[in-house]
C-alpha atoms as a PDB file:
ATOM      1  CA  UNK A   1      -4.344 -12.357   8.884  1.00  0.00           C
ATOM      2  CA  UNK A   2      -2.464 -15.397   7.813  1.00  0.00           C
ATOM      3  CA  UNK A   3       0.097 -15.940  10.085  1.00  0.00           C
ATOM      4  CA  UNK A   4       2.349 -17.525   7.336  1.00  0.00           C
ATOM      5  CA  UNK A   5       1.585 -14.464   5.353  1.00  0.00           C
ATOM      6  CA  UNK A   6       2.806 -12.091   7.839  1.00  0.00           C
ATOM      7  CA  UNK A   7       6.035 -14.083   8.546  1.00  0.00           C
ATOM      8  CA  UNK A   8       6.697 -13.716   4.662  1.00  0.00           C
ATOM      9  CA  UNK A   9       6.142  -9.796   4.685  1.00  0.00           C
ATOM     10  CA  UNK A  10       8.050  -9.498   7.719  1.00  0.00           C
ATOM     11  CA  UNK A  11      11.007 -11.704   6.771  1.00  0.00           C
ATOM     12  CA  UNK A  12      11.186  -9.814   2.976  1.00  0.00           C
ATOM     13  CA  UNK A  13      11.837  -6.580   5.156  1.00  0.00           C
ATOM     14  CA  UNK A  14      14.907  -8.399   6.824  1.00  0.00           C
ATOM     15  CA  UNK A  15      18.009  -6.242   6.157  1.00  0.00           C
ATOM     16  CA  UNK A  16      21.692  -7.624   5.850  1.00  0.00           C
ATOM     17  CA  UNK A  17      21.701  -8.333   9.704  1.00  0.00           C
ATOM     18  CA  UNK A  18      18.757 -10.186   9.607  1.00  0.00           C
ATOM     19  CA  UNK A  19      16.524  -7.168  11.521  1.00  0.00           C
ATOM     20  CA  UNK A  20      13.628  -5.976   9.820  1.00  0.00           C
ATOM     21  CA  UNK A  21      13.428  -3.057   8.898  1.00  0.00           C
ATOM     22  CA  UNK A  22      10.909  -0.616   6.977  1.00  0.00           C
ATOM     23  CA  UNK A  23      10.607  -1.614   3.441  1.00  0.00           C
ATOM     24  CA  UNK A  24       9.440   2.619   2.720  1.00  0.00           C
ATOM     25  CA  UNK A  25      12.475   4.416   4.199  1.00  0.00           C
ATOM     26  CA  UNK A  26      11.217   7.734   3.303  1.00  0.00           C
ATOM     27  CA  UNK A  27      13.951  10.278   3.273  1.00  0.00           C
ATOM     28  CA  UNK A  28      13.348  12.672   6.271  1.00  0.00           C
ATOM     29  CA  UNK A  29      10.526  10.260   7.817  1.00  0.00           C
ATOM     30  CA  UNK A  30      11.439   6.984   8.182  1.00  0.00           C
ATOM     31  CA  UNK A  31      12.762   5.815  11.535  1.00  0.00           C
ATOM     32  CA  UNK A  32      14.193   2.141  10.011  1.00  0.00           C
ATOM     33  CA  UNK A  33      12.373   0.064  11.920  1.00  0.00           C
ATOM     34  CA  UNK A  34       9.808  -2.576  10.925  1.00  0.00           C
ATOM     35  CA  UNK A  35       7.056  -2.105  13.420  1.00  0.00           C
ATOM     36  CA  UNK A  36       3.307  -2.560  11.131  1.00  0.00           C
ATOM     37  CA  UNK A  37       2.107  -4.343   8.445  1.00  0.00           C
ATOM     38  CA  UNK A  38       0.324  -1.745   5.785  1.00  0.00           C
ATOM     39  CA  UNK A  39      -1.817  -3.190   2.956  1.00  0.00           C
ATOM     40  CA  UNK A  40      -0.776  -1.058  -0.202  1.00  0.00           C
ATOM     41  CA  UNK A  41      -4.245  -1.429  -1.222  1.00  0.00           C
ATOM     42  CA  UNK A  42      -6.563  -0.198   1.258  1.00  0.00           C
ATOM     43  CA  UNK A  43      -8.889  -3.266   2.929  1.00  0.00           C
ATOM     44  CA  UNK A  44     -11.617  -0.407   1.942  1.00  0.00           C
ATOM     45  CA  UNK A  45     -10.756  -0.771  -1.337  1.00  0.00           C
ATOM     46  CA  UNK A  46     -10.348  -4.802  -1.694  1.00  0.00           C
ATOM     47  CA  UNK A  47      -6.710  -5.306  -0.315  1.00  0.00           C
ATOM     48  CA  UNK A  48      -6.280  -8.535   0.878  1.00  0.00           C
ATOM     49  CA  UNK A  49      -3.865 -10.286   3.531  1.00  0.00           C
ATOM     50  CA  UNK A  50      -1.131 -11.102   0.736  1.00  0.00           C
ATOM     51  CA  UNK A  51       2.003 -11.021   0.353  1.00  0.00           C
ATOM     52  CA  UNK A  52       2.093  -8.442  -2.579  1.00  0.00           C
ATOM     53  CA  UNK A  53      -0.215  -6.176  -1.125  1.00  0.00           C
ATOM     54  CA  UNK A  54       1.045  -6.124   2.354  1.00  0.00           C
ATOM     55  CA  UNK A  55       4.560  -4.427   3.225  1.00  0.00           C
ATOM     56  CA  UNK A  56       5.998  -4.318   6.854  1.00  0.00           C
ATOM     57  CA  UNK A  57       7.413  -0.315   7.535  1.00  0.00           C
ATOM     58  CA  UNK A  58       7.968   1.948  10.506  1.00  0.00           C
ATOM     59  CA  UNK A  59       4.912   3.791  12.016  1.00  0.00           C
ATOM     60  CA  UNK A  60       6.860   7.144  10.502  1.00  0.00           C
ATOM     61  CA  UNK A  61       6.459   5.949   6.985  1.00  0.00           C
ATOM     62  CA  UNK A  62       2.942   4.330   8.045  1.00  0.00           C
ATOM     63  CA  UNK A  63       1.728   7.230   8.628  1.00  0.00           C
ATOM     64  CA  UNK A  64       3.413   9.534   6.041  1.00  0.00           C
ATOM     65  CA  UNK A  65       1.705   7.123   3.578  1.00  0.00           C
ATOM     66  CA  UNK A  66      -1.637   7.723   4.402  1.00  0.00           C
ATOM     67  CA  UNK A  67      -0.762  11.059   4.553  1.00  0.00           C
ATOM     68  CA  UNK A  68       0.944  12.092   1.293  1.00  0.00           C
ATOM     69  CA  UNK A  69      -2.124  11.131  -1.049  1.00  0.00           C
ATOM     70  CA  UNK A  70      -1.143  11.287  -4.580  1.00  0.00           C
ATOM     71  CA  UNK A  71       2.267  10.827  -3.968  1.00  0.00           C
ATOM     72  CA  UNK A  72       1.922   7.617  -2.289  1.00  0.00           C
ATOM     73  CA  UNK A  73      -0.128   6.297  -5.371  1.00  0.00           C
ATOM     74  CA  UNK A  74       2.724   7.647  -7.675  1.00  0.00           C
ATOM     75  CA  UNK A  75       5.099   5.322  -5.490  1.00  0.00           C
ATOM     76  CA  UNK A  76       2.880   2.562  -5.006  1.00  0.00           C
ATOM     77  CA  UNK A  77       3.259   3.036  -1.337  1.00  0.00           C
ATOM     78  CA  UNK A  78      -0.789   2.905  -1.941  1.00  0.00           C
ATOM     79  CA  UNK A  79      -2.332   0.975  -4.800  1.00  0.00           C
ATOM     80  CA  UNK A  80      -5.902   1.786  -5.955  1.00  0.00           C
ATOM     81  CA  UNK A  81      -8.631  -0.173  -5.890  1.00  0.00           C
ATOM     82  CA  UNK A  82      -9.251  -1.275  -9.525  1.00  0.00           C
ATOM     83  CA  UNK A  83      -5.099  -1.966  -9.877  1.00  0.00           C
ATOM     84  CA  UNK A  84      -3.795  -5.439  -8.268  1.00  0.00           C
ATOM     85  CA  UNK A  85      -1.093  -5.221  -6.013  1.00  0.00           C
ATOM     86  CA  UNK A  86       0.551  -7.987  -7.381  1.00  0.00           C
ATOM     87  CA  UNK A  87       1.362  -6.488 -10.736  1.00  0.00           C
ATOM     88  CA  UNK A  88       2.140  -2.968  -8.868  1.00  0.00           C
ATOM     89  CA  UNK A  89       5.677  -2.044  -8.762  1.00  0.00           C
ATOM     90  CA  UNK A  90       6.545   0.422  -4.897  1.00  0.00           C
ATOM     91  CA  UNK A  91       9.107   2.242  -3.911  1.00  0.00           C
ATOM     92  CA  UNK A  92      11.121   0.434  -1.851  1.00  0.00           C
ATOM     93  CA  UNK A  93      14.453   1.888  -0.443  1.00  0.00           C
ATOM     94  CA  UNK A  94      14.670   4.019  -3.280  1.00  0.00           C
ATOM     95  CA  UNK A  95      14.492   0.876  -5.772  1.00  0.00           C
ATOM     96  CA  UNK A  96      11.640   0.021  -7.611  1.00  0.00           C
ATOM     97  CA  UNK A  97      11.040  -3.557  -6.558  1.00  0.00           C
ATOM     98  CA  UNK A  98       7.883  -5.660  -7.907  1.00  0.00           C
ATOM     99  CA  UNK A  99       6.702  -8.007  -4.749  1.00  0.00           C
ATOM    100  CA  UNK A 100       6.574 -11.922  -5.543  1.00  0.00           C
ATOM    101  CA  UNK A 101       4.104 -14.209  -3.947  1.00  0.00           C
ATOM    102  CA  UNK A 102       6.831 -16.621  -2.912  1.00  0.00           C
ATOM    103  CA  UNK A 103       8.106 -13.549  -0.322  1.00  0.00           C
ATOM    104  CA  UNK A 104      10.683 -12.438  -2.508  1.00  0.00           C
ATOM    105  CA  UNK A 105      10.842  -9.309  -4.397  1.00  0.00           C
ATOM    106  CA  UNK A 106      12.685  -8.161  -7.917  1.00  0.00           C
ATOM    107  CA  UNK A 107      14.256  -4.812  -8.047  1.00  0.00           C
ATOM    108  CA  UNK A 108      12.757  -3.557 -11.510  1.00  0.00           C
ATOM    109  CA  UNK A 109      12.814  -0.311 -13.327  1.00  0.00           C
ATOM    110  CA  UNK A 110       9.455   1.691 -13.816  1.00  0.00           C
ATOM    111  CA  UNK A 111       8.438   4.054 -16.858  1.00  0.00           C
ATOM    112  CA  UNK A 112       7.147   6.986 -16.754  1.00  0.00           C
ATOM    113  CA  UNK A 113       3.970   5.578 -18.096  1.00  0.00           C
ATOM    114  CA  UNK A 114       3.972   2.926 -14.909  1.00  0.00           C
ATOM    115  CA  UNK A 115       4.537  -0.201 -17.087  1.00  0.00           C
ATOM    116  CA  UNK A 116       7.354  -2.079 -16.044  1.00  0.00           C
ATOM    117  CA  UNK A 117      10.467  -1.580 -18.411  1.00  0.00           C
ATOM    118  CA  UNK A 118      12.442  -4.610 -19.743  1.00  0.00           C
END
């Protein structure tokens, strides 16, 4: 993995101390702390080292993702394999939040069709 690629992810999940923390925060899993990188879209399926397909969580909400099938598509927590990451809007601390190449991400609203609203 791209070093610079993993600093990005890892410094996106930095909260308002400057610690990162998990980017998920499941309610009733999530421990807070940034601890793995997960690829939204499985490396089976074509996910690439980026930085809208990779989020850094806690190894609660790690596994929790892998775990809750259909529910972590619904969140994009997981992305399938024929959608691109980078135009896949997750879950993330409760806000829906589109992840930017340039590390950043944009809190966004999400229908209930998946497109993004304006």
């Amino acid at each position: 993995m791209p070093e610079a690629v993993a600093r990005a992810v890892i410094e996106r999940s930095e909260d308002i101390s400057g610690w990162p923390s998990c980017e998920f925060m499941i309610p009733g899993v999530c421990n807070y702390m940034g601890e793995q990188l997960h690829h939204r879209q499985l490396r089976s399926q074509g996910g690439q080292h980026t930085v809208t397909c990779l989020v850094y969580i806690c190894s609660d909400c790690h596994d929790a993702a892998h775990g809750r099938g259909a529910e972590s598509y619904e969140n994009g927590w997981l992305v399938h394999g024929w959608d691109d990451p980078a135009k896949t809007p997750f879950l993330r601390r409760g806000v829906w939040s589109q992840p930017m190449e340039n590390g950043t991400v944009i809190e966004c609203e999400e229908e209930k069709d998946g497109s993004l609203g304006s």
